[in-house]
N, C-alpha and C. Protein backbone atom coordinates (compact mmCIF):
# COMPACT_ATOMS: atom_id res chain seq x y z
N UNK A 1 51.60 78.97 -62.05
CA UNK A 1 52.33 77.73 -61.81
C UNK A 1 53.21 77.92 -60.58
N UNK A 2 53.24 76.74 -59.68
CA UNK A 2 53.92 76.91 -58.64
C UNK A 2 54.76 75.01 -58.24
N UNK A 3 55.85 75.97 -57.95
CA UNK A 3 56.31 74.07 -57.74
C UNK A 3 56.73 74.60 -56.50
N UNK A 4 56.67 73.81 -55.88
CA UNK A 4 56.95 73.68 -54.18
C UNK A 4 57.46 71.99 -53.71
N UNK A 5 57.76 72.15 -52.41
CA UNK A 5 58.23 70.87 -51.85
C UNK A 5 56.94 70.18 -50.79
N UNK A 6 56.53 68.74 -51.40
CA UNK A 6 55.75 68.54 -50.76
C UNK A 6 56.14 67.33 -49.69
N UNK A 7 54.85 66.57 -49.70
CA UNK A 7 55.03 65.08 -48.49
C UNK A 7 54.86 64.15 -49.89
N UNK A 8 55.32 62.92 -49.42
CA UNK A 8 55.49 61.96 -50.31
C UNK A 8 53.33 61.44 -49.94
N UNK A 9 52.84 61.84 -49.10
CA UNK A 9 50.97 61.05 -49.15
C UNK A 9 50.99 62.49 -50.38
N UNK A 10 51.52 64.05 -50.80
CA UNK A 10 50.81 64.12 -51.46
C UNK A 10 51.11 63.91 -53.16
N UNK A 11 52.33 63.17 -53.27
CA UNK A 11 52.22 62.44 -54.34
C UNK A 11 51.58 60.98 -54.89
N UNK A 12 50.92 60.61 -54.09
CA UNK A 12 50.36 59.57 -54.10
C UNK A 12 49.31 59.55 -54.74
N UNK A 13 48.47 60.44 -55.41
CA UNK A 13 47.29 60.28 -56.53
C UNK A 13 47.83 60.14 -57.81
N UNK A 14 48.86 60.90 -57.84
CA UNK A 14 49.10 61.21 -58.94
C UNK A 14 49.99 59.93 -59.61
N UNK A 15 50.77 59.78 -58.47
CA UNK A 15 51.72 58.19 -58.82
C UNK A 15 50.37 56.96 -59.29
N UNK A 16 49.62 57.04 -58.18
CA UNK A 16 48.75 55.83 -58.82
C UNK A 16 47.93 56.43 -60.30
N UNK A 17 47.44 57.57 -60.25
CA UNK A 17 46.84 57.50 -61.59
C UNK A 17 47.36 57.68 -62.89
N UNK A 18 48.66 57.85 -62.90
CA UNK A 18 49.12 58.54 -63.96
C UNK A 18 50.46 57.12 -64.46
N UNK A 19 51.22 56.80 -62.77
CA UNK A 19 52.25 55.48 -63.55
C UNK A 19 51.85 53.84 -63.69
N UNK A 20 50.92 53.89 -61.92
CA UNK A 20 50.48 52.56 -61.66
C UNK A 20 48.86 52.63 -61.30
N UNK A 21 48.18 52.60 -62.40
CA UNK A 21 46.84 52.80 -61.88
C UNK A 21 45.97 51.89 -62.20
N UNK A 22 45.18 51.41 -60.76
CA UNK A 22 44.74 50.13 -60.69
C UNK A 22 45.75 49.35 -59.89
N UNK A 23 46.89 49.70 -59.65
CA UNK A 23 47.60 48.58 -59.04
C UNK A 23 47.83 48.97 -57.23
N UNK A 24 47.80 47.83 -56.47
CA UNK A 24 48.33 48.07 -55.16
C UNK A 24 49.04 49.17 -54.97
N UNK A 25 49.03 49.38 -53.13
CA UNK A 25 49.75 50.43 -53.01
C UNK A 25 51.01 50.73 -53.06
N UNK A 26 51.39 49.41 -52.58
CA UNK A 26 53.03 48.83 -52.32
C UNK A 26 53.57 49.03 -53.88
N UNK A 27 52.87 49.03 -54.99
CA UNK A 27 53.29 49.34 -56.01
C UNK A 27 53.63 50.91 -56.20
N UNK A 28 53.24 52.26 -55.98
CA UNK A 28 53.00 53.49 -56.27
C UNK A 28 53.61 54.38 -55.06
N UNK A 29 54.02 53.48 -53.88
CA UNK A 29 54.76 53.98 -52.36
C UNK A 29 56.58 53.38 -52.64
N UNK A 30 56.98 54.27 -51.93
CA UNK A 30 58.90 53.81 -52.02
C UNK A 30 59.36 53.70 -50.71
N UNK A 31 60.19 52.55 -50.42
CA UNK A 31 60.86 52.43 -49.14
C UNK A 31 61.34 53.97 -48.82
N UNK A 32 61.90 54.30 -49.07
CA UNK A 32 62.55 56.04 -48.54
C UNK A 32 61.68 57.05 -48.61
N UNK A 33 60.30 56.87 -49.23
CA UNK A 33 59.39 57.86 -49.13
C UNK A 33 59.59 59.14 -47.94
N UNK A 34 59.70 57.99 -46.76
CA UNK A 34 59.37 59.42 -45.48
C UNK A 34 61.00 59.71 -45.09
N UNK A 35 61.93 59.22 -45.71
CA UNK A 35 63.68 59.01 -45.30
C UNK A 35 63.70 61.05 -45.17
N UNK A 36 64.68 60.96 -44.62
CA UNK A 36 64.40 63.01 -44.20
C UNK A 36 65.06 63.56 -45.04
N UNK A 37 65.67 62.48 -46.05
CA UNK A 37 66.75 63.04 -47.16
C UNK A 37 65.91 63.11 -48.02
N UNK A 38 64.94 62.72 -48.46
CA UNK A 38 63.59 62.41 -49.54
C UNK A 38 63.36 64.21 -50.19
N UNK A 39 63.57 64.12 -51.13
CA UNK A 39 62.92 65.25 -51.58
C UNK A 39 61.45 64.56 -52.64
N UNK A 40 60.54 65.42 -52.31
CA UNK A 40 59.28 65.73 -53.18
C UNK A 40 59.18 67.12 -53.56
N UNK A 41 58.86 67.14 -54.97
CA UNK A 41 58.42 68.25 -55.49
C UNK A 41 56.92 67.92 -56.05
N UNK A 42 56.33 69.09 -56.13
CA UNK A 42 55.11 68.85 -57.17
C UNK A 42 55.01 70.00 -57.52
N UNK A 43 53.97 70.72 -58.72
CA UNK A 43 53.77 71.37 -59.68
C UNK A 43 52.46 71.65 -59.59
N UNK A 44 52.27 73.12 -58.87
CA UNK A 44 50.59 73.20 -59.10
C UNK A 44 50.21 74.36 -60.02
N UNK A 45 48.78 74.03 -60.70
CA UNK A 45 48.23 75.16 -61.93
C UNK A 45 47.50 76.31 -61.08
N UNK A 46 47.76 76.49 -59.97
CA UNK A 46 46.83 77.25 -58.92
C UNK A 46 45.68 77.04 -58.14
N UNK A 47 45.30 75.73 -59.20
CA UNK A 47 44.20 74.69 -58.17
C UNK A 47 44.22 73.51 -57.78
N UNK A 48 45.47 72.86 -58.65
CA UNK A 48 45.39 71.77 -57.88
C UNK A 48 47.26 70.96 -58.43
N UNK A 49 47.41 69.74 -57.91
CA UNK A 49 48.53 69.61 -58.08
C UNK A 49 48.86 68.79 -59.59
N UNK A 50 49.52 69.23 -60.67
CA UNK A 50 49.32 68.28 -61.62
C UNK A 50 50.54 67.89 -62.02
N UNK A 51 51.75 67.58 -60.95
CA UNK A 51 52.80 66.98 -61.58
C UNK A 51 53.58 66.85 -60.03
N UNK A 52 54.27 65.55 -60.08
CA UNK A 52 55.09 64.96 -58.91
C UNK A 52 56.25 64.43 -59.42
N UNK A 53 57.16 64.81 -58.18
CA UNK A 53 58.25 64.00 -58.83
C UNK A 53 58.99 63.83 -57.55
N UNK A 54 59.93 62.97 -56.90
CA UNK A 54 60.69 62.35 -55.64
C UNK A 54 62.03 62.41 -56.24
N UNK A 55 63.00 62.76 -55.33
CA UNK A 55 64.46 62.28 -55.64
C UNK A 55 64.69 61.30 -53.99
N UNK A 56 65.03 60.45 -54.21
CA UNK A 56 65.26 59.24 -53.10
C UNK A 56 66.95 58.71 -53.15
N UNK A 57 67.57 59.10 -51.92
CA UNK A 57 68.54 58.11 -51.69
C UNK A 57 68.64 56.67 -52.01
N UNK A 58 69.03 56.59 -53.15
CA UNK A 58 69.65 55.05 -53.24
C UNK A 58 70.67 54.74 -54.22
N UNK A 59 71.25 54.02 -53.99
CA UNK A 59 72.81 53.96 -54.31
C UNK A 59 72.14 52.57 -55.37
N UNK A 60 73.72 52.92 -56.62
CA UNK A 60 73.33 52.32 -57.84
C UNK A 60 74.35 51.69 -58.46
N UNK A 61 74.46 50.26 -58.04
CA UNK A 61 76.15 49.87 -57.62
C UNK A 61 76.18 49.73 -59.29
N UNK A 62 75.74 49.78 -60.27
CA UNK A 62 76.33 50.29 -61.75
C UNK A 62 77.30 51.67 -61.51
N UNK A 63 76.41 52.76 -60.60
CA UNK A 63 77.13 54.01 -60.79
C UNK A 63 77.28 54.53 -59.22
N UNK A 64 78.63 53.97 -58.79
CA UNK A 64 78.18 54.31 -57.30
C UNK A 64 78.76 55.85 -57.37
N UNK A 65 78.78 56.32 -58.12
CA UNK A 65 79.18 58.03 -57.96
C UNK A 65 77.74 58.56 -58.11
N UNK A 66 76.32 57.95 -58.01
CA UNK A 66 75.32 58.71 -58.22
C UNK A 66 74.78 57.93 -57.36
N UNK A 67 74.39 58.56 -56.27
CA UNK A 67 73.69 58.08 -54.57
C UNK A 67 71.61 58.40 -54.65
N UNK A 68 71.91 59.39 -55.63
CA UNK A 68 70.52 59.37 -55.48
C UNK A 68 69.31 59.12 -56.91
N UNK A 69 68.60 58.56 -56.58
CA UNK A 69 67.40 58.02 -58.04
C UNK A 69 66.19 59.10 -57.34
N UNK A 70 65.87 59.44 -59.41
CA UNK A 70 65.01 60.32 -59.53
C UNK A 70 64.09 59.00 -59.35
N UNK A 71 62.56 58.80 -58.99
CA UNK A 71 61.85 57.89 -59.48
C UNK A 71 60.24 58.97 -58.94
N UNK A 72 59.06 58.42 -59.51
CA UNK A 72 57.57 58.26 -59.54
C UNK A 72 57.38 60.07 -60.01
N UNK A 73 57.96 60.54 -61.20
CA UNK A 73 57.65 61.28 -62.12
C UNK A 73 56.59 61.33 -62.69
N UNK A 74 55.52 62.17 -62.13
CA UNK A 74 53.91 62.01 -63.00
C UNK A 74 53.56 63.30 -62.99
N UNK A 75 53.35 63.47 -64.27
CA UNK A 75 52.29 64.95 -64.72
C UNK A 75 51.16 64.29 -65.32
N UNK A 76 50.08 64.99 -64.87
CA UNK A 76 48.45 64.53 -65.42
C UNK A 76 48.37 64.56 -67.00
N UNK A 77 47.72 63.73 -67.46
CA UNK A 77 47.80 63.14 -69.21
C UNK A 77 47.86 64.71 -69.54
N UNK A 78 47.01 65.22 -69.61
CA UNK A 78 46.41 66.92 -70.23
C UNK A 78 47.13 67.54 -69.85
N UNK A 79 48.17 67.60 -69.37
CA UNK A 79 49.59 68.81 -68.61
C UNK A 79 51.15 68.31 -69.83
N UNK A 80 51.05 66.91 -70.02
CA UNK A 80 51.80 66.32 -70.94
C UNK A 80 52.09 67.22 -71.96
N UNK A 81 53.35 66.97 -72.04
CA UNK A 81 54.21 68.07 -74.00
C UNK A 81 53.66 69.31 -73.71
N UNK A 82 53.70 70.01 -72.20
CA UNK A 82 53.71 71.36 -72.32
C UNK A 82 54.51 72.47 -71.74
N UNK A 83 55.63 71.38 -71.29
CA UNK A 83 56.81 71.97 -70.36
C UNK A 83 56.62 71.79 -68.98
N UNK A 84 55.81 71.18 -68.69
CA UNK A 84 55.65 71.13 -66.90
C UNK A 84 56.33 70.42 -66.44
N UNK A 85 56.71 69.20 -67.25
CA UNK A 85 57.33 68.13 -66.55
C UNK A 85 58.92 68.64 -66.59
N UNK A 86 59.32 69.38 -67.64
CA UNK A 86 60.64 69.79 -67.35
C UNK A 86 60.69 70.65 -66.62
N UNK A 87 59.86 71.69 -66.61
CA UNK A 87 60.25 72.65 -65.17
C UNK A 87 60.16 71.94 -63.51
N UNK A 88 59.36 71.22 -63.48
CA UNK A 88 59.67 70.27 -62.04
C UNK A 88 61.29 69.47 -62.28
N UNK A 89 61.63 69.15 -63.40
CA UNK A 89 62.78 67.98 -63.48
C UNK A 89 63.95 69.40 -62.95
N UNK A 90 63.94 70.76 -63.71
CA UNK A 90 64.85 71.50 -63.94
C UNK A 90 64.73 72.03 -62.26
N UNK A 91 63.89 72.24 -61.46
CA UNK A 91 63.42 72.62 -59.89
C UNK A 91 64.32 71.55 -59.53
N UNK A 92 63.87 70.15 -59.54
CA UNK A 92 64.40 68.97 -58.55
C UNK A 92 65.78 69.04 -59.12
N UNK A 93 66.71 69.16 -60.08
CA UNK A 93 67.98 69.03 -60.26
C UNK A 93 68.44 70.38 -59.65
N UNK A 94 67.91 71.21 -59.43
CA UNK A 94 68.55 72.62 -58.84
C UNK A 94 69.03 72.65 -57.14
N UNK A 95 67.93 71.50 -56.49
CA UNK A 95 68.34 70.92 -55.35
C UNK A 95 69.10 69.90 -55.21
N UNK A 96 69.80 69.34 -55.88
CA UNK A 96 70.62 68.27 -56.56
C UNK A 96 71.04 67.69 -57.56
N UNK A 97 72.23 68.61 -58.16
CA UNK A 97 72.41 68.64 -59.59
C UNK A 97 73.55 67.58 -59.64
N UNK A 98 73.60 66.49 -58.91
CA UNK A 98 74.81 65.74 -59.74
C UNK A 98 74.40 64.39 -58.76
N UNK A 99 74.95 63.19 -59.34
CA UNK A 99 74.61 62.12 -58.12
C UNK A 99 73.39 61.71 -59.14
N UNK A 100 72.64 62.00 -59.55
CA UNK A 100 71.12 61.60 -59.43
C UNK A 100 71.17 60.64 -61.03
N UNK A 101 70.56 59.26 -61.16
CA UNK A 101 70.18 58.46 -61.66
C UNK A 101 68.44 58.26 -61.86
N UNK A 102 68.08 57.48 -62.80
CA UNK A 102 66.72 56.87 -63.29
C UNK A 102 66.41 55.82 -64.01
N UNK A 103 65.48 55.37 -63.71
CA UNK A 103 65.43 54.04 -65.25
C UNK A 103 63.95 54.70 -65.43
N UNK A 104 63.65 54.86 -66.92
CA UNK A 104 62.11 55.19 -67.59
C UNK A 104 61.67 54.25 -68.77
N UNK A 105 60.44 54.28 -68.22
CA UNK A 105 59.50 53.74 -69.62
C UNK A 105 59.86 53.78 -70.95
N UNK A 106 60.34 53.03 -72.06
CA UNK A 106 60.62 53.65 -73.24
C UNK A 106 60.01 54.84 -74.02
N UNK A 107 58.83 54.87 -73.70
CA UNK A 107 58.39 56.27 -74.14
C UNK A 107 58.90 57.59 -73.86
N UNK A 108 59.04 57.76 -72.41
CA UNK A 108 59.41 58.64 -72.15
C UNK A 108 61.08 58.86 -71.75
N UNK A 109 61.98 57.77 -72.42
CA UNK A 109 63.27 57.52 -72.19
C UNK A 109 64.04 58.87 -72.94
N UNK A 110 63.27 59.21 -74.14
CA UNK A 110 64.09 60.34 -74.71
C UNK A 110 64.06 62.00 -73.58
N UNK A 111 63.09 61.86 -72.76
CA UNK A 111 62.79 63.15 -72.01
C UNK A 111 64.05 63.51 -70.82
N UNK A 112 64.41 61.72 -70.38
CA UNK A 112 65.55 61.74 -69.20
C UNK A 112 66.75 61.76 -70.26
N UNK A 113 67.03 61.07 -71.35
CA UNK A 113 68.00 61.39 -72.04
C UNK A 113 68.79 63.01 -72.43
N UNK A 114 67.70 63.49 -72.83
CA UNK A 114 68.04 65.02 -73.55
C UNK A 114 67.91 65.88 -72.19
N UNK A 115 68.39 65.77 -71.08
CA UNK A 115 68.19 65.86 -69.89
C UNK A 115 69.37 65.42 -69.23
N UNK A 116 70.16 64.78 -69.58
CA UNK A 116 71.69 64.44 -69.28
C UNK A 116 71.55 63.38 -68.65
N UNK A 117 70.44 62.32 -68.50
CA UNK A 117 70.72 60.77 -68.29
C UNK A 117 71.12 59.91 -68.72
């Protein structure tokens, strides 16, 4: 397992197949994608990449003490409930452990919760 810092084109499979799939692009791409403050991480099994995640500048006039949103969090269905997705969350908060906001799917609302959201 390797998590590294990538480009926001190479989170882009994974965003469409895993949050918005089937839908436009403008749906699965973020205004700040290429912003130089943009962090991308992803998560590879040694062959290929099976988990993405972005932290993006944007301010959250609910919480303006938190400037930056986690958003387009995707690990591949079959990587799911096996710790991958928290070791990328626990990587991306290590490069920015305070500030950072999210809104999630109800399903997966308990994962950002027990997680200090």
């Amino acid at each position: 397992m390797l998590i590294e810092q990538v480009s926001a084109v190479d989170c882009y499979n994974l965003r469409e197949s895993v949050l918005r799939q089937g839908q436009p692009k403008e749906n699965w791409t973020f205004e700040a994608d290429d912003d130089l403050r943009t962090i991308h991480l992803a998560i590879n099994n040694g062959e290929e990449i099976v988990g993405v995640v972005s932290l993006l500048p944007e301010k959250n006039e609910a919480v303006p003490s938190h400037p930056w949103r986690l958003r387009g969090m995707a690990i591949k269905e079959e990587y799911q409930g096996r710790g991958w997705g928290q070791k990328l969350l626990v990587a991306l908060l290590a490069k920015k452990n305070n500030g950072v906001w999210c809104t999630a799917r109800k399903h997966v609302a308990e994962f950002y919760l027990k997680n200090g959201f």
